[in-house]
C-alpha atoms as a PDB file:
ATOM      1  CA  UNK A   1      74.435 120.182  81.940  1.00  0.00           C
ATOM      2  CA  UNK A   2      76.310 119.822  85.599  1.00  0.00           C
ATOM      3  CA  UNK A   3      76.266 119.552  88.952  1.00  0.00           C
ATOM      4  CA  UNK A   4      79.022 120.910  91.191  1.00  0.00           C
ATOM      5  CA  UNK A   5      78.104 118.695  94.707  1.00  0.00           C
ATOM      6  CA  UNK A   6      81.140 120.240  97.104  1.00  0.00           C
ATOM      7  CA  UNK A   7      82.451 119.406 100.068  1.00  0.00           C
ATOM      8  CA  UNK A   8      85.491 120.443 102.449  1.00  0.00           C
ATOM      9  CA  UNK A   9      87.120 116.559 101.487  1.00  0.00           C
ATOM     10  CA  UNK A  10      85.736 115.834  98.155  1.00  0.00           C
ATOM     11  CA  UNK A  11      83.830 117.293  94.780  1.00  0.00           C
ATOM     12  CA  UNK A  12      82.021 115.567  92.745  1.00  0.00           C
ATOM     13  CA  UNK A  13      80.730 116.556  88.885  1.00  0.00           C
ATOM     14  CA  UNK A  14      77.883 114.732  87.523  1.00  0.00           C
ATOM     15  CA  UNK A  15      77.479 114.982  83.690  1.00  0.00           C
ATOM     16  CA  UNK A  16      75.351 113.760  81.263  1.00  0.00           C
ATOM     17  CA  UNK A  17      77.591 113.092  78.763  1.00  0.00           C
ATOM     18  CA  UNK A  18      77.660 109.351  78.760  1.00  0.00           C
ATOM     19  CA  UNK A  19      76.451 107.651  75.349  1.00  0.00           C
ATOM     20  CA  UNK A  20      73.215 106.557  76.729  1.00  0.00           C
ATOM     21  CA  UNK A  21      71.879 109.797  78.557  1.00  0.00           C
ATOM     22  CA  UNK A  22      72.695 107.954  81.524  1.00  0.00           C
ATOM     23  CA  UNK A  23      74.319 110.607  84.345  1.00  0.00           C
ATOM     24  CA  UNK A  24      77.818 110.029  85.503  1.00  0.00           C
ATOM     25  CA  UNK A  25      79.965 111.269  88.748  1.00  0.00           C
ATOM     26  CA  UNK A  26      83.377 111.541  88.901  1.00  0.00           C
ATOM     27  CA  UNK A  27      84.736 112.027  92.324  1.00  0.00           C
ATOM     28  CA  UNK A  28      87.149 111.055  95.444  1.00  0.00           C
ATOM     29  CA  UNK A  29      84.408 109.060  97.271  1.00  0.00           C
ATOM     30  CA  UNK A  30      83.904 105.726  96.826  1.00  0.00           C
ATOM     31  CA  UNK A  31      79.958 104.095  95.850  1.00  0.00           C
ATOM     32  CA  UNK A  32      77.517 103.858  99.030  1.00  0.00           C
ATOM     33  CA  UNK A  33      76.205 100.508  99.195  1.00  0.00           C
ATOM     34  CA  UNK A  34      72.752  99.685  99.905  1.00  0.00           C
ATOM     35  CA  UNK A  35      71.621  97.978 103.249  1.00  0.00           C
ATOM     36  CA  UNK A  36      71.592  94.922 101.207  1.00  0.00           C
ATOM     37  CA  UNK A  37      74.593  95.307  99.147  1.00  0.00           C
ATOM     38  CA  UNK A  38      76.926  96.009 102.254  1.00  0.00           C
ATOM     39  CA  UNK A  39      75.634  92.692 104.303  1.00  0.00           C
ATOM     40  CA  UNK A  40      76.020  90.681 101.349  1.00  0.00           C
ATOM     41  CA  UNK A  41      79.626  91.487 101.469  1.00  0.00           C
ATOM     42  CA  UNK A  42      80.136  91.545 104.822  1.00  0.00           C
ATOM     43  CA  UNK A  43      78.940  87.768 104.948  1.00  0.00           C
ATOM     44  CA  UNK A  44      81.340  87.068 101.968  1.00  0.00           C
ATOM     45  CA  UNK A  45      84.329  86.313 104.122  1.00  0.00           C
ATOM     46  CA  UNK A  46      85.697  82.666 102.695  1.00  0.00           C
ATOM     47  CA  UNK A  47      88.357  82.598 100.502  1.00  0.00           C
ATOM     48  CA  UNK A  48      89.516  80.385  97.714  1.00  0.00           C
ATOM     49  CA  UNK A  49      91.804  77.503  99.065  1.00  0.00           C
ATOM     50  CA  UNK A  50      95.476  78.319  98.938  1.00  0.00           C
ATOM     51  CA  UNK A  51      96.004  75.451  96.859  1.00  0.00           C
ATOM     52  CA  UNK A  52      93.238  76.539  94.004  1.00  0.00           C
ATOM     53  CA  UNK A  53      94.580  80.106  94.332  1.00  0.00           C
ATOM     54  CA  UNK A  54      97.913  79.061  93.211  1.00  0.00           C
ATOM     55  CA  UNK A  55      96.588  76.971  90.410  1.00  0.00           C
ATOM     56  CA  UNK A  56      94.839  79.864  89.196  1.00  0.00           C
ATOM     57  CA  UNK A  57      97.806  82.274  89.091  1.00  0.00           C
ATOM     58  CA  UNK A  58     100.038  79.307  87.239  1.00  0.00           C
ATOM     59  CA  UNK A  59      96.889  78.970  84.906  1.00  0.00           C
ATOM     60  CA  UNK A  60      95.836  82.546  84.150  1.00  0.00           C
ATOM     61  CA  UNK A  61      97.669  83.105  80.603  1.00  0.00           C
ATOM     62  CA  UNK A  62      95.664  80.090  79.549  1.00  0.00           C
ATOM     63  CA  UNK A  63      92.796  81.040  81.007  1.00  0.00           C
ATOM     64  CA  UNK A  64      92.326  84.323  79.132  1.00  0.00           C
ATOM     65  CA  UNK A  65      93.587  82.178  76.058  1.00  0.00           C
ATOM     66  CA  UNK A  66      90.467  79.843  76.454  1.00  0.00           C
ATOM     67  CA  UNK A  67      88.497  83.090  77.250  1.00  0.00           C
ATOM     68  CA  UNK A  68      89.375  84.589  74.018  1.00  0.00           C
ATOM     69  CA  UNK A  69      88.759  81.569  72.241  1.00  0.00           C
ATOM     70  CA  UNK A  70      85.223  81.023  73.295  1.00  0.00           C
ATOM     71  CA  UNK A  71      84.403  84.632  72.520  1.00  0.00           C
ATOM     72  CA  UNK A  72      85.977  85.529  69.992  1.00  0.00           C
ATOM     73  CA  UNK A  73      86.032  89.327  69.707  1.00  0.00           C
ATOM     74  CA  UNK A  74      82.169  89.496  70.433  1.00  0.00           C
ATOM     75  CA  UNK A  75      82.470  89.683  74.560  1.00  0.00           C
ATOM     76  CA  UNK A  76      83.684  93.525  75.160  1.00  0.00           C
ATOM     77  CA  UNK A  77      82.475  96.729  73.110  1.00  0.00           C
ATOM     78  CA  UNK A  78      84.728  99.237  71.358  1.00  0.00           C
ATOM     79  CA  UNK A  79      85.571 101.889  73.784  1.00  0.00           C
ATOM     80  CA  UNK A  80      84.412 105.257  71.882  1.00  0.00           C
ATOM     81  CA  UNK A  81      85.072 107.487  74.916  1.00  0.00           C
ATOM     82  CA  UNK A  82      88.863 106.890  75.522  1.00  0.00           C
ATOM     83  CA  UNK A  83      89.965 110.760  73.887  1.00  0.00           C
ATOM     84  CA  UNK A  84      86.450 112.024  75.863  1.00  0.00           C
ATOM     85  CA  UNK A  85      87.663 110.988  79.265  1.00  0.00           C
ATOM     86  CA  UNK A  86      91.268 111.329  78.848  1.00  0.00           C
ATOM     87  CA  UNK A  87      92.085 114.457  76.474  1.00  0.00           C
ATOM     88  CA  UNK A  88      95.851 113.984  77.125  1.00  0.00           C
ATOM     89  CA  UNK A  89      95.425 112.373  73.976  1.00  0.00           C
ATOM     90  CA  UNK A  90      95.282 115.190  72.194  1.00  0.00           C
ATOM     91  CA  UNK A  91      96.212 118.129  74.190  1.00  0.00           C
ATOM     92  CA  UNK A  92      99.407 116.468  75.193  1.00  0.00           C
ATOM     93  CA  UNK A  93     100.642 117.630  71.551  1.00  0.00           C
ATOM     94  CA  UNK A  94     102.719 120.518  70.370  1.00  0.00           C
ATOM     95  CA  UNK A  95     101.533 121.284  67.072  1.00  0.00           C
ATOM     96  CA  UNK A  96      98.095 119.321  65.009  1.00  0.00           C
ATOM     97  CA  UNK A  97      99.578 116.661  63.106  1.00  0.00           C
ATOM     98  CA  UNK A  98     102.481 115.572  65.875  1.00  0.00           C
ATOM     99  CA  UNK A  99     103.001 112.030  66.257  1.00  0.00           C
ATOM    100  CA  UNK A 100     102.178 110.057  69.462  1.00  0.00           C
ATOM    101  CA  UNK A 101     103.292 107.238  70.829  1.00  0.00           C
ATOM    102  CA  UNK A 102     101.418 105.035  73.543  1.00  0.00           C
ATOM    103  CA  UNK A 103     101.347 101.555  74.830  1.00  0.00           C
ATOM    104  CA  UNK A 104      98.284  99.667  75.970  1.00  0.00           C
ATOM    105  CA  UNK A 105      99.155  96.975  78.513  1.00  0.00           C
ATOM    106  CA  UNK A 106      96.062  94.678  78.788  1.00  0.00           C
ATOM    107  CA  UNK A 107      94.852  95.575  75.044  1.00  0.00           C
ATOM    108  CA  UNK A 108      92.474  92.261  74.780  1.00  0.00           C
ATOM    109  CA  UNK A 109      91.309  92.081  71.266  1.00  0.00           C
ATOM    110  CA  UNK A 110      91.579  95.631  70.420  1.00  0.00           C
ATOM    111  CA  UNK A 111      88.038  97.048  71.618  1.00  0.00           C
ATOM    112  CA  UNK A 112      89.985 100.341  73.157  1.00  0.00           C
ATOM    113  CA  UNK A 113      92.817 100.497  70.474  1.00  0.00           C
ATOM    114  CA  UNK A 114      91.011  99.986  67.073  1.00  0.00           C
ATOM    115  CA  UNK A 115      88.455 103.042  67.651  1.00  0.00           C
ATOM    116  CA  UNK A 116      91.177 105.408  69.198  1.00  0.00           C
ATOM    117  CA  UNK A 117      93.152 104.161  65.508  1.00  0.00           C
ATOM    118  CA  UNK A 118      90.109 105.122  63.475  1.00  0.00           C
ATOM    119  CA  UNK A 119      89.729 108.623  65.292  1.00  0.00           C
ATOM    120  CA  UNK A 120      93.609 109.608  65.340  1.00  0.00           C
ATOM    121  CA  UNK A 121      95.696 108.453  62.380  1.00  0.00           C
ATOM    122  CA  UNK A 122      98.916 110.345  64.387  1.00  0.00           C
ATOM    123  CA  UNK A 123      98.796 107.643  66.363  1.00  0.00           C
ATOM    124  CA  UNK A 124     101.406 104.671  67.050  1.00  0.00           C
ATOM    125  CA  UNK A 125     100.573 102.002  69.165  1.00  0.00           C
ATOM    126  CA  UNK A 126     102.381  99.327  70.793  1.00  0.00           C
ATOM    127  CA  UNK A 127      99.805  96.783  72.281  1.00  0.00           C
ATOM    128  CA  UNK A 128     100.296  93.577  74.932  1.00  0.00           C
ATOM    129  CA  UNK A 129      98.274  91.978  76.698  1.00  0.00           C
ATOM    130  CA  UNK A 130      99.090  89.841  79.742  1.00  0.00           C
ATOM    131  CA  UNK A 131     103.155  89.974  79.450  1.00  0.00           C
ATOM    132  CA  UNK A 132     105.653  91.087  82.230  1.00  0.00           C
ATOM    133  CA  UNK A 133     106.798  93.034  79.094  1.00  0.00           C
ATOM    134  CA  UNK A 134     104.128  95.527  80.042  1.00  0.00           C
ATOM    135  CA  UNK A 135     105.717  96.454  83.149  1.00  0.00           C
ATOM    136  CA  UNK A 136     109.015  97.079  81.420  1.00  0.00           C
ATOM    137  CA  UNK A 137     107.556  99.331  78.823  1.00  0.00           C
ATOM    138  CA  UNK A 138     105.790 101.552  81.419  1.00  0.00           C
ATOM    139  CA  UNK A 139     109.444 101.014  83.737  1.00  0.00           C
ATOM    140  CA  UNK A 140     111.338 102.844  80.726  1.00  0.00           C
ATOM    141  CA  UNK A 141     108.926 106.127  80.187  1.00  0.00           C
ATOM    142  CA  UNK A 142     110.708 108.773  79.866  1.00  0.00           C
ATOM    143  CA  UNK A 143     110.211 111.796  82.287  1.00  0.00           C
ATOM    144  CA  UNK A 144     107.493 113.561  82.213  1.00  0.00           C
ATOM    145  CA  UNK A 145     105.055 111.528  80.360  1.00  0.00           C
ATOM    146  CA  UNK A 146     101.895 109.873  81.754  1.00  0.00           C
ATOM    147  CA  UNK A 147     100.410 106.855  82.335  1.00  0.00           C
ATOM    148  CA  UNK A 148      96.621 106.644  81.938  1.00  0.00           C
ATOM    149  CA  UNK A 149      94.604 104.254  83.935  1.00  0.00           C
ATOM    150  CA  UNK A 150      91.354 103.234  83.733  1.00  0.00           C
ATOM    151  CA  UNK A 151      90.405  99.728  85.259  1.00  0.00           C
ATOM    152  CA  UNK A 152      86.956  98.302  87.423  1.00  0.00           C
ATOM    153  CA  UNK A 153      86.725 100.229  90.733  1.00  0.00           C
ATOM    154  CA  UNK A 154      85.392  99.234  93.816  1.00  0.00           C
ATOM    155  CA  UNK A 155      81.439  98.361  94.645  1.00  0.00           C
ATOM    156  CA  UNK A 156      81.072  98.093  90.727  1.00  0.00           C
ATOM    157  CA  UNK A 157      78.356  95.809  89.688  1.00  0.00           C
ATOM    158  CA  UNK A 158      80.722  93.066  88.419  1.00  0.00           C
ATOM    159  CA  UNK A 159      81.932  92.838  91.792  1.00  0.00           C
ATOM    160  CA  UNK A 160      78.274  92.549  93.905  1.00  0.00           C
ATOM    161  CA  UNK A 161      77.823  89.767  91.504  1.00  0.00           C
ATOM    162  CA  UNK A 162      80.374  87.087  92.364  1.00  0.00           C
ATOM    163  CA  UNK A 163      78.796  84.078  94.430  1.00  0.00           C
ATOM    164  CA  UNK A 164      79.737  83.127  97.606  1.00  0.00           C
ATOM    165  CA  UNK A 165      83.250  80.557  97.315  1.00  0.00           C
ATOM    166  CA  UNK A 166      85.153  83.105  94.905  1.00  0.00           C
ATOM    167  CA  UNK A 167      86.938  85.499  96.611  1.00  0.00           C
ATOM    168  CA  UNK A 168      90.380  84.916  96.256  1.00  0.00           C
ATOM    169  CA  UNK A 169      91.381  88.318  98.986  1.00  0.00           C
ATOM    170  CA  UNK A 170      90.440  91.476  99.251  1.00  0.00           C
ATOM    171  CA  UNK A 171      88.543  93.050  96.622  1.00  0.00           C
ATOM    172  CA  UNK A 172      90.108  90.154  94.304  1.00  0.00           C
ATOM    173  CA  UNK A 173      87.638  87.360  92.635  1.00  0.00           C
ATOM    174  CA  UNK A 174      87.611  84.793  90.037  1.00  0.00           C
ATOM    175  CA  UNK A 175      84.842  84.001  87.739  1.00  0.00           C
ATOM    176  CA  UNK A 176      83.649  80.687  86.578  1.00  0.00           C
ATOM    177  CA  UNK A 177      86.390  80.087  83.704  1.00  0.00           C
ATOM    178  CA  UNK A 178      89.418  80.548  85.890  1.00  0.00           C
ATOM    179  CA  UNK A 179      90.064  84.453  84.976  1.00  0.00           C
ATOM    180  CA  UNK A 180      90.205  87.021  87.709  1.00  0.00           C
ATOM    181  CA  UNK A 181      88.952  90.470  88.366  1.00  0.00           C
ATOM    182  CA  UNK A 182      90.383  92.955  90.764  1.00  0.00           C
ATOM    183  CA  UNK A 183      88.387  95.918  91.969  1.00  0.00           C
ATOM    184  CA  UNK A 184      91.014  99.327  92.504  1.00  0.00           C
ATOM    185  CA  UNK A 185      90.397 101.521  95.880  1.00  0.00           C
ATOM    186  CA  UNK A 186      91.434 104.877  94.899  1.00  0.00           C
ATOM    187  CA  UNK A 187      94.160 104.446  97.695  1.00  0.00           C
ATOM    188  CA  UNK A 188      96.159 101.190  96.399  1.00  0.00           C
ATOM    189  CA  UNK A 189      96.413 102.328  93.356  1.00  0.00           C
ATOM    190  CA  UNK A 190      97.879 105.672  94.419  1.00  0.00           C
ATOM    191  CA  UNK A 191     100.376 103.575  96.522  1.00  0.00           C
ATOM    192  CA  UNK A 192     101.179 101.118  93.648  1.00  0.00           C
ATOM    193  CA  UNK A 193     102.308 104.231  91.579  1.00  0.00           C
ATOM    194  CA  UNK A 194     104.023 106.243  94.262  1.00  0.00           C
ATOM    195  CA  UNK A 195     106.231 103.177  95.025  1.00  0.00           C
ATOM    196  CA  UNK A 196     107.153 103.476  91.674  1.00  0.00           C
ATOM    197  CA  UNK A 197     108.106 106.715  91.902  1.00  0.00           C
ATOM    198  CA  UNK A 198     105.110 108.450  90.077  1.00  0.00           C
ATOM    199  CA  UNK A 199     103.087 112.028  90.625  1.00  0.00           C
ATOM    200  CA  UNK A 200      99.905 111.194  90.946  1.00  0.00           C
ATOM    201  CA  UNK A 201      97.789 114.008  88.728  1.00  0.00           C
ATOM    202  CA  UNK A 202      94.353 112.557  88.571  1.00  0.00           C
ATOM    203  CA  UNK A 203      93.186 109.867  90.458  1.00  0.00           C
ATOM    204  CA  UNK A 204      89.325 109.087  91.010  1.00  0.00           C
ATOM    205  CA  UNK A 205      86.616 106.796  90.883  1.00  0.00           C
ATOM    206  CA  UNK A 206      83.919 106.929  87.870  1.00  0.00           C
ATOM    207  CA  UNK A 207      80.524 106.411  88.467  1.00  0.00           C
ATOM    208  CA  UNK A 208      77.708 105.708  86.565  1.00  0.00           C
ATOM    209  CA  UNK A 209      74.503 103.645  85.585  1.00  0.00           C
ATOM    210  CA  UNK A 210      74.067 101.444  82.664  1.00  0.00           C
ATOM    211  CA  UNK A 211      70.613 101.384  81.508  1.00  0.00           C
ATOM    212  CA  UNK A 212      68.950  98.214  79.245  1.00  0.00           C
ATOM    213  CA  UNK A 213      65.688  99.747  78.869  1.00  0.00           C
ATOM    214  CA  UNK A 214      64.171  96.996  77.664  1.00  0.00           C
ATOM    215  CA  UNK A 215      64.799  95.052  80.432  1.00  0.00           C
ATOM    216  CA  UNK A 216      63.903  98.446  82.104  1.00  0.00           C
ATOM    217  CA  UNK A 217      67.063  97.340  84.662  1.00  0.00           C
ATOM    218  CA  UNK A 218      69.580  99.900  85.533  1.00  0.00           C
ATOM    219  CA  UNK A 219      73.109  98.878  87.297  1.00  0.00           C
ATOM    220  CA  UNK A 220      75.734 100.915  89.030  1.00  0.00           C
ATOM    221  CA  UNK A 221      79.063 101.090  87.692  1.00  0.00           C
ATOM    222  CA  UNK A 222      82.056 101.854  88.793  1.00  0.00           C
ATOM    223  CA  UNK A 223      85.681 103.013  87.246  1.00  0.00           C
ATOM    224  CA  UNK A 224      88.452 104.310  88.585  1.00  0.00           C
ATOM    225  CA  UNK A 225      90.052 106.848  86.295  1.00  0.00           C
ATOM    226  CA  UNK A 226      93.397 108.154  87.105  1.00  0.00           C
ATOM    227  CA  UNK A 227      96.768 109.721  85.131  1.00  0.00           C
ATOM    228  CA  UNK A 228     100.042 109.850  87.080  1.00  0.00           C
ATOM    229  CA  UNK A 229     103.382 111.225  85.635  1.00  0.00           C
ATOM    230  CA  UNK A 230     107.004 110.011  85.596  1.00  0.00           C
ATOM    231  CA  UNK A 231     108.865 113.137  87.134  1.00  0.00           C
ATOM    232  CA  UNK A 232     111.427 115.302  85.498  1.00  0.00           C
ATOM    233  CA  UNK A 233     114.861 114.217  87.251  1.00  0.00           C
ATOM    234  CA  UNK A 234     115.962 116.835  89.934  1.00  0.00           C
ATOM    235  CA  UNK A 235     119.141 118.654  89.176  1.00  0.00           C
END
């Protein structure tokens, strides 16, 4: 079941195909905030001290070390719709039992990886996780292949949450522990690419609602879901 909502600037699909029944909308226009949502931000305008700022970003490998520590590998879920959302995964192959390579940069403890493993055996993975190593392995793709990106998006309900005192910039915050969240407009990220010299293909935010219905509470989420492609060199 769909909904085709279109427009002369942007389309947006709804679904129902989300694990708890909950509807979803993928699309090129960002969340609308609520009256409330939108002052709350507005008033948010003081920023971290330069000084703490910098002692977070000398501090933030150890940070997500002590993060890990504390919880283990109980804080995140497995990710179950990775080959749902991006079917790259397997389309991108030229016959059924082709091997395929990938890299996840920002892997954590696995909760993306280890499912995608159970589902594909064809699958080699080379994992990091906070390492300027990262960059270099996406640097070195070979042309044509893809990058797949899926990362908080702006307005998501991790982001209306941050108390006043921890905004370290624009759409940038840091939690109580010393790590950091960043919140992706549909534009940077498209810049951050191109500069790179990548296509963009696909590059949109994800919206949805995560339901706890005992709590009977439901919260807006927000993604932003994109692929962009290292070109073929021009002859």
């Amino acid at each position: 079941m769909f909904q085709e909502n279109a427009s002369a600037n942007c389309l947006s699909i709804i679904t129902a195909c989300t694990e708890d029944g909950a509807f979803q909308k993928k699309g090129h226009s960002a969340r609308i905030l609520s009256p409330e949502e939108a002052e709350r931000l507005a008033k948010d305008q003081v920023l971290v001290s330069e000084f703490k700022q910098l002692k977070l970003e000398k501090e933030a490998q150890k940070n997500w070390d002590l993060f890990y520590k504390r919880n283990s590998t109980n804080f995140f879920k497995d990710r179950h719709w990775t080959t749902r959302e991006f079917q790259e995964l397997k389309a991108c192959r030229e016959f059924a039992d082709q091997k395929l390579t990938i890299l996840e940069a920002g892997c954590g403890v696995g909760n993306c990886l280890f499912p995608l493993l159970e589902e594909d055996l064809n699958i080699f993975a080379y994992a990091c996780d906070f390492s300027p190593r990262a960059v270099e392995y996406v640097k070195v793709l070979k042309p044509g292949k893809c990058v797949l990106f899926r990362d908080y998006g702006l307005y998501d309900h991790a982001m209306l949450r941050f108390k006043s005192g921890s905004k370290l910039g624009e759409n940038f915050y840091v939690r109580q522990d010393g790590t950091r969240s960043y919140f992706f407009t549909e534009e940077f990220l498209s810049q951050l690419f191109k500069a790179e010299g990548y296509e963009e293909v696909v590059n949109e935010y994800v919206q949805r609602e995560t339901v706890n219905r005992k709590e009977d509470l439901r919260v807006p989420r927000v993604f932003l879901q994109s692929k962009f492609q290292k070109p073929f060199s021009k002859t």
